[in-house]
PDB file of N, CA and C in Angstrom:
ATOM      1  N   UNK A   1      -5.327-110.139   0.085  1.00  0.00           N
ATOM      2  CA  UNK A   1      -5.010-111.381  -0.589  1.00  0.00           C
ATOM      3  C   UNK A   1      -5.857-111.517  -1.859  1.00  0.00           C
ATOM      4  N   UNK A   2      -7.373-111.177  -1.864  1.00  0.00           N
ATOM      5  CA  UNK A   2      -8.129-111.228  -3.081  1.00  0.00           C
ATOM      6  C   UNK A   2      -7.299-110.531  -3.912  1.00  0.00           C
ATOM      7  N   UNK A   3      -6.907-109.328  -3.487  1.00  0.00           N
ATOM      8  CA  UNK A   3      -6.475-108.226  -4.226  1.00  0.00           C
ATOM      9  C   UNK A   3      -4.531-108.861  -5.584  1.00  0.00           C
ATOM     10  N   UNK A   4      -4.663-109.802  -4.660  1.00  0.00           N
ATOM     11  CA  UNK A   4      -3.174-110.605  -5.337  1.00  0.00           C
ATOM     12  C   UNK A   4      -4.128-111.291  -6.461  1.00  0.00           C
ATOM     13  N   UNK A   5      -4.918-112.193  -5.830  1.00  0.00           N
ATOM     14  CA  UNK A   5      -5.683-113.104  -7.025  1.00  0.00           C
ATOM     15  C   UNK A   5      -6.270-112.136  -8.394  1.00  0.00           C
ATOM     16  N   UNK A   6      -6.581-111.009  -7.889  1.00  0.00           N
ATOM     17  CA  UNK A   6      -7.021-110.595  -9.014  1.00  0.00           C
ATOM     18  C   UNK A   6      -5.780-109.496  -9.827  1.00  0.00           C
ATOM     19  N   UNK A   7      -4.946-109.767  -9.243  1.00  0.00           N
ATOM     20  CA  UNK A   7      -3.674-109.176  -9.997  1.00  0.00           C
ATOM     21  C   UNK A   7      -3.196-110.184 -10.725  1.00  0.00           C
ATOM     22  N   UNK A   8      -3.257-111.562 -10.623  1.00  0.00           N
ATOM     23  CA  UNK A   8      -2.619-112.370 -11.395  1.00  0.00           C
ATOM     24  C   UNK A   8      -3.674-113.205 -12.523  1.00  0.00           C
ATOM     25  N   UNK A   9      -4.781-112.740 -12.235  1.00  0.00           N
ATOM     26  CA  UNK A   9      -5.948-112.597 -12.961  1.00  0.00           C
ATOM     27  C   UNK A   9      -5.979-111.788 -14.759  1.00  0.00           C
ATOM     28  N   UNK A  10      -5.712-110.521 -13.946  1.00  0.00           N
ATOM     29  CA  UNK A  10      -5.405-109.502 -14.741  1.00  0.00           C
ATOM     30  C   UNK A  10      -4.228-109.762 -15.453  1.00  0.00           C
ATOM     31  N   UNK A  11      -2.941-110.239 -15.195  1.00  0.00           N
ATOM     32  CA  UNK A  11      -1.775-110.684 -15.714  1.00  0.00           C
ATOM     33  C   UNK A  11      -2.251-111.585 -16.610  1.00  0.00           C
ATOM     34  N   UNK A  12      -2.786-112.465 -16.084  1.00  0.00           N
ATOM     35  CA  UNK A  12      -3.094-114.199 -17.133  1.00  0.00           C
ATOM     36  C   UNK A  12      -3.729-113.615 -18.085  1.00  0.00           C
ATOM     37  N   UNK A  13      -5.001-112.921 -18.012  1.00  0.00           N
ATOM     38  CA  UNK A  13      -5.452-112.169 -19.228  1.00  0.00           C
ATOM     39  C   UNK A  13      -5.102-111.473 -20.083  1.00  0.00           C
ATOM     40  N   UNK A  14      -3.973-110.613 -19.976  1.00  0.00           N
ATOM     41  CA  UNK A  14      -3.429-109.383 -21.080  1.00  0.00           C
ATOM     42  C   UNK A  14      -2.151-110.570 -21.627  1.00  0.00           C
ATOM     43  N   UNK A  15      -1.717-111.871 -21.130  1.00  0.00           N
ATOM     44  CA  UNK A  15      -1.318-112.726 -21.433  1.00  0.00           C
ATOM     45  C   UNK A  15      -1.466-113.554 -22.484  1.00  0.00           C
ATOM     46  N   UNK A  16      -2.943-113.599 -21.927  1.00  0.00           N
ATOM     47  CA  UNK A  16      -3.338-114.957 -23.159  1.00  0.00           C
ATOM     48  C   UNK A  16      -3.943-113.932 -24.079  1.00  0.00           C
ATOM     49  N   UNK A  17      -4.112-112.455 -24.269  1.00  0.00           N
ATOM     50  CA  UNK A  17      -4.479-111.673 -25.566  1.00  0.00           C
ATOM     51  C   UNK A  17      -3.061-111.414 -26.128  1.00  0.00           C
ATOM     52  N   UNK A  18      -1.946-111.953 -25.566  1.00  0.00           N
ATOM     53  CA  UNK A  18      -0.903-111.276 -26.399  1.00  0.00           C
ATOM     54  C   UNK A  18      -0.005-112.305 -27.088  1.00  0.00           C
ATOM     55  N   UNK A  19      -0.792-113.725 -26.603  1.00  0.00           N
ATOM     56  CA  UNK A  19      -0.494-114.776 -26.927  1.00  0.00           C
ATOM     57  C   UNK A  19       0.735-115.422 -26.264  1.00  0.00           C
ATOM     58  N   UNK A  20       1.077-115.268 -24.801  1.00  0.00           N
ATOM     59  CA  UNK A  20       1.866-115.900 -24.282  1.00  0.00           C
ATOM     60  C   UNK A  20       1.282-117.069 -23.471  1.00  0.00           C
ATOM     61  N   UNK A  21       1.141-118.233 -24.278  1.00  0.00           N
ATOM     62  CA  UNK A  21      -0.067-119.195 -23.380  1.00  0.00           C
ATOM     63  C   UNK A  21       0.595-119.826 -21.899  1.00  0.00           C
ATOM     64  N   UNK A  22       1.774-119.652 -21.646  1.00  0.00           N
ATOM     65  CA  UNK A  22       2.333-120.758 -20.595  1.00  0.00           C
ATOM     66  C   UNK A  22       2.286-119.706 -19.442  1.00  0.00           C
ATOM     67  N   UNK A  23       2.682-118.243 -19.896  1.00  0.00           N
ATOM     68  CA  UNK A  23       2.778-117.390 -18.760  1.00  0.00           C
ATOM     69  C   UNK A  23       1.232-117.167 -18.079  1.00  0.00           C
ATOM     70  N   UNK A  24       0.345-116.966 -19.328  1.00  0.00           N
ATOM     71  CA  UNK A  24      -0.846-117.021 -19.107  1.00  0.00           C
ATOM     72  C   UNK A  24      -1.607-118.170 -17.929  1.00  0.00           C
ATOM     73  N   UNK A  25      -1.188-119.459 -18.337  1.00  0.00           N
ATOM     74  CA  UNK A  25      -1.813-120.768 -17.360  1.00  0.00           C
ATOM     75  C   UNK A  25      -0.963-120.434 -16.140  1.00  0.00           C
ATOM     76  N   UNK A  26       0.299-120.341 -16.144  1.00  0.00           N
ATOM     77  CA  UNK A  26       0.714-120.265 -15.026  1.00  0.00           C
ATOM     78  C   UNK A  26       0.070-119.125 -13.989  1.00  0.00           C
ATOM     79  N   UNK A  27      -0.241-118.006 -14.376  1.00  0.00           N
ATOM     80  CA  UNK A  27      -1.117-117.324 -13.793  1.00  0.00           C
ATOM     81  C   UNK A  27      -2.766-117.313 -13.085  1.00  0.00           C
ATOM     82  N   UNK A  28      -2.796-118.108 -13.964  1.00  0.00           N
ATOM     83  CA  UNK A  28      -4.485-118.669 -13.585  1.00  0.00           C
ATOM     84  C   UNK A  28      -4.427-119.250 -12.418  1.00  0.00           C
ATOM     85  N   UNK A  29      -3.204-120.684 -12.581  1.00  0.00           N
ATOM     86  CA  UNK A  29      -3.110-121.257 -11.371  1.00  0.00           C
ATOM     87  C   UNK A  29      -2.694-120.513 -10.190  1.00  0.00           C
ATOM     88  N   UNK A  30      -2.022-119.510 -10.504  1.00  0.00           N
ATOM     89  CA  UNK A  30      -1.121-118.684  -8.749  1.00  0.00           C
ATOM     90  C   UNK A  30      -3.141-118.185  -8.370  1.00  0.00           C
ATOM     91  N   UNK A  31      -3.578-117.637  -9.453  1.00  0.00           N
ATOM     92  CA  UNK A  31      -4.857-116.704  -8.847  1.00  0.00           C
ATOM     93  C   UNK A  31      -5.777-117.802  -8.609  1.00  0.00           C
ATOM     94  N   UNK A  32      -5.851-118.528  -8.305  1.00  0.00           N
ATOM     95  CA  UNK A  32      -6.753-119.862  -8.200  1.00  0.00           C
ATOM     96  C   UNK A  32      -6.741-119.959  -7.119  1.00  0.00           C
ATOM     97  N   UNK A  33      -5.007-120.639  -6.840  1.00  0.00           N
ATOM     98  CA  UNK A  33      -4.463-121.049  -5.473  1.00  0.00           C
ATOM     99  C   UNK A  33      -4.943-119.644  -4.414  1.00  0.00           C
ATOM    100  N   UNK A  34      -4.185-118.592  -4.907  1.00  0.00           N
ATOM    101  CA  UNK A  34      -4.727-117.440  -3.805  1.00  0.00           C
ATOM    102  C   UNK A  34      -6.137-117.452  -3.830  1.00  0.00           C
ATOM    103  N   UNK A  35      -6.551-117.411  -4.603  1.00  0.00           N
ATOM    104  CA  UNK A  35      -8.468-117.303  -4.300  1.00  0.00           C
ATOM    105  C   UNK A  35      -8.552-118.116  -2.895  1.00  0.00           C
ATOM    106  N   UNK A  36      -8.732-119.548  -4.019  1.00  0.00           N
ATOM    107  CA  UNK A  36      -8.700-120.741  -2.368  1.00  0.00           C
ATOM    108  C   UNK A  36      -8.310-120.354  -1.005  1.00  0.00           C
ATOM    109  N   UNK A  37      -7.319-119.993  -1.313  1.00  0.00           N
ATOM    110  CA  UNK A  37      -6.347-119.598   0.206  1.00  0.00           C
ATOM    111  C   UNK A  37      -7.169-118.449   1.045  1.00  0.00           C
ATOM    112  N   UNK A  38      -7.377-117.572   0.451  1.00  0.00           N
ATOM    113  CA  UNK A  38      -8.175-116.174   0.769  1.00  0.00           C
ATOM    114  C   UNK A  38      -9.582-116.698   1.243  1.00  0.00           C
ATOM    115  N   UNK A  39     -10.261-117.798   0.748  1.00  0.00           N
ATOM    116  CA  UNK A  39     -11.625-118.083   1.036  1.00  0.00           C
ATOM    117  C   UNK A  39     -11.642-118.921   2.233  1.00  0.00           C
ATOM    118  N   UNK A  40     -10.447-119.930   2.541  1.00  0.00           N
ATOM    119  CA  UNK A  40     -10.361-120.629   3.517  1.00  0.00           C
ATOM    120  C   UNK A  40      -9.735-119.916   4.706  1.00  0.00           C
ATOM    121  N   UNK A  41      -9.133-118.808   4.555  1.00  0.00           N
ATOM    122  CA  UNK A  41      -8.403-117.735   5.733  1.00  0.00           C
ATOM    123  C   UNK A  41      -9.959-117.524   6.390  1.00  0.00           C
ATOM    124  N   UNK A  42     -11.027-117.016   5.528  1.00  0.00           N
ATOM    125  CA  UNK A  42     -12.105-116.031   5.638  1.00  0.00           C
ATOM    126  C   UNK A  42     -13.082-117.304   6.456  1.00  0.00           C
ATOM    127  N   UNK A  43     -13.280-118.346   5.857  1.00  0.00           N
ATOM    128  CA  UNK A  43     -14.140-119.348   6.492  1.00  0.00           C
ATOM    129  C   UNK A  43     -13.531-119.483   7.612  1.00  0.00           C
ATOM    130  N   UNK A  44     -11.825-119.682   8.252  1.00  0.00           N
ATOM    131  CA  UNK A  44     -11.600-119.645   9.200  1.00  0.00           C
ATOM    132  C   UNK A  44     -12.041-118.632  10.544  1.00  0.00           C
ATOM    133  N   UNK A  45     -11.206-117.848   9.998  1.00  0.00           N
ATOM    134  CA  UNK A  45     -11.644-116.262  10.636  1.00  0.00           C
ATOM    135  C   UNK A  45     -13.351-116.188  11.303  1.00  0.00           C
ATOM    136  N   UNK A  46     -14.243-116.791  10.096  1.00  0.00           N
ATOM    137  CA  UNK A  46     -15.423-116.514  10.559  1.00  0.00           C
ATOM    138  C   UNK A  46     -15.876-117.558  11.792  1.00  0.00           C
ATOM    139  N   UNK A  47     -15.481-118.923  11.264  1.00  0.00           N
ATOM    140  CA  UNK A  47     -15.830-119.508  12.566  1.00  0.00           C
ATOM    141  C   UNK A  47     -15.368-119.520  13.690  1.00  0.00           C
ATOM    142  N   UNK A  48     -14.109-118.558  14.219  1.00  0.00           N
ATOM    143  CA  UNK A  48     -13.513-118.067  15.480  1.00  0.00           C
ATOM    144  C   UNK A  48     -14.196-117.438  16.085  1.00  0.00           C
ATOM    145  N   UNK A  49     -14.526-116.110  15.355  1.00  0.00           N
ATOM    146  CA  UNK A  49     -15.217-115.346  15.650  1.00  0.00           C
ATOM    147  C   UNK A  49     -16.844-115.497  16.327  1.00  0.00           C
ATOM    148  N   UNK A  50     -17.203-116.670  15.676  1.00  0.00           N
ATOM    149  CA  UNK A  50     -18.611-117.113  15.918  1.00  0.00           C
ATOM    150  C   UNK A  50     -18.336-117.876  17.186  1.00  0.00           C
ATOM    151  N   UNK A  51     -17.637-118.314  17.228  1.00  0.00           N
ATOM    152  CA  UNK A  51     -17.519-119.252  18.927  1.00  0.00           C
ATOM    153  C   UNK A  51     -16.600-118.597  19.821  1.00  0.00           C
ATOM    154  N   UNK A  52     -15.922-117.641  19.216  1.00  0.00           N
ATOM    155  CA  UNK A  52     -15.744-116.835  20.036  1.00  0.00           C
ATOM    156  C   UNK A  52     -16.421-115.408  21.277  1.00  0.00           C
ATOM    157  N   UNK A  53     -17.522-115.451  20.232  1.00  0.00           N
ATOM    158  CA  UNK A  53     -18.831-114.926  20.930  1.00  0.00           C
ATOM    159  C   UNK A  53     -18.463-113.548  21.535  1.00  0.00           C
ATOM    160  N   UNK A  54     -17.989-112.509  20.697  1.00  0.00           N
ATOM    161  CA  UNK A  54     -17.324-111.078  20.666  1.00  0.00           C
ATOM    162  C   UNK A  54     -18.540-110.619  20.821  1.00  0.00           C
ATOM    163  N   UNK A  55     -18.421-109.486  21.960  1.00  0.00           N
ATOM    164  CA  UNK A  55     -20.163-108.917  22.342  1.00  0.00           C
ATOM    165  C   UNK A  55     -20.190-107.027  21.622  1.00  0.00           C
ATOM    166  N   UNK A  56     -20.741-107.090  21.230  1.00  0.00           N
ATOM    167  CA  UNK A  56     -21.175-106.019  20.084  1.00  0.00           C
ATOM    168  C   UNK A  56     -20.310-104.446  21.265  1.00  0.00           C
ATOM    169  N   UNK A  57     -19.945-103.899  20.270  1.00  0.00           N
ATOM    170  CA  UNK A  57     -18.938-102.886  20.962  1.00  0.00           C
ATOM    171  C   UNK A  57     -20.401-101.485  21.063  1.00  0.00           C
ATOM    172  N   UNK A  58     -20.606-100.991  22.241  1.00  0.00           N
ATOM    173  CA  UNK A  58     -21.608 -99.470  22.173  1.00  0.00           C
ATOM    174  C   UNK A  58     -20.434 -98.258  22.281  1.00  0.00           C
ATOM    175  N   UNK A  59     -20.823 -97.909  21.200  1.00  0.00           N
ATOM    176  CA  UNK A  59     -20.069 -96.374  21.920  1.00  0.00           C
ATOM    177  C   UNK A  59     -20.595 -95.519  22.883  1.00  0.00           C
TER     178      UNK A  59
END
């Protein structure tokens, strides 16, 4: 999912150097929204895991 945000990252940028400003903002916002999204999956994820209390794997 980071990996989207920073694709539309990369888009918004070669954007706003080529002077397309609307395609450009609109991009910022999709990689924004995914950032957010990606950080709140991850904060989720982590606090499952933590009360879920997964006991360390030995090989």
């Amino acid at each position: 999912m980071l990996g989207w945000a920073l694709t539309f990252l990369i888009v918004a940028l070669i954007a706003a150097v080529l002077g397309f400003g609307g395609i450009a903002g609109v991009s910022i916002e999709i990689a924004k929204i995914i950032f957010f999204v990606a950080v709140v999956l991850f904060l989720i994820s982590a606090i499952v895991g933590i009360f879920r209390g997964r006991s360390p794997t030995v090989p």
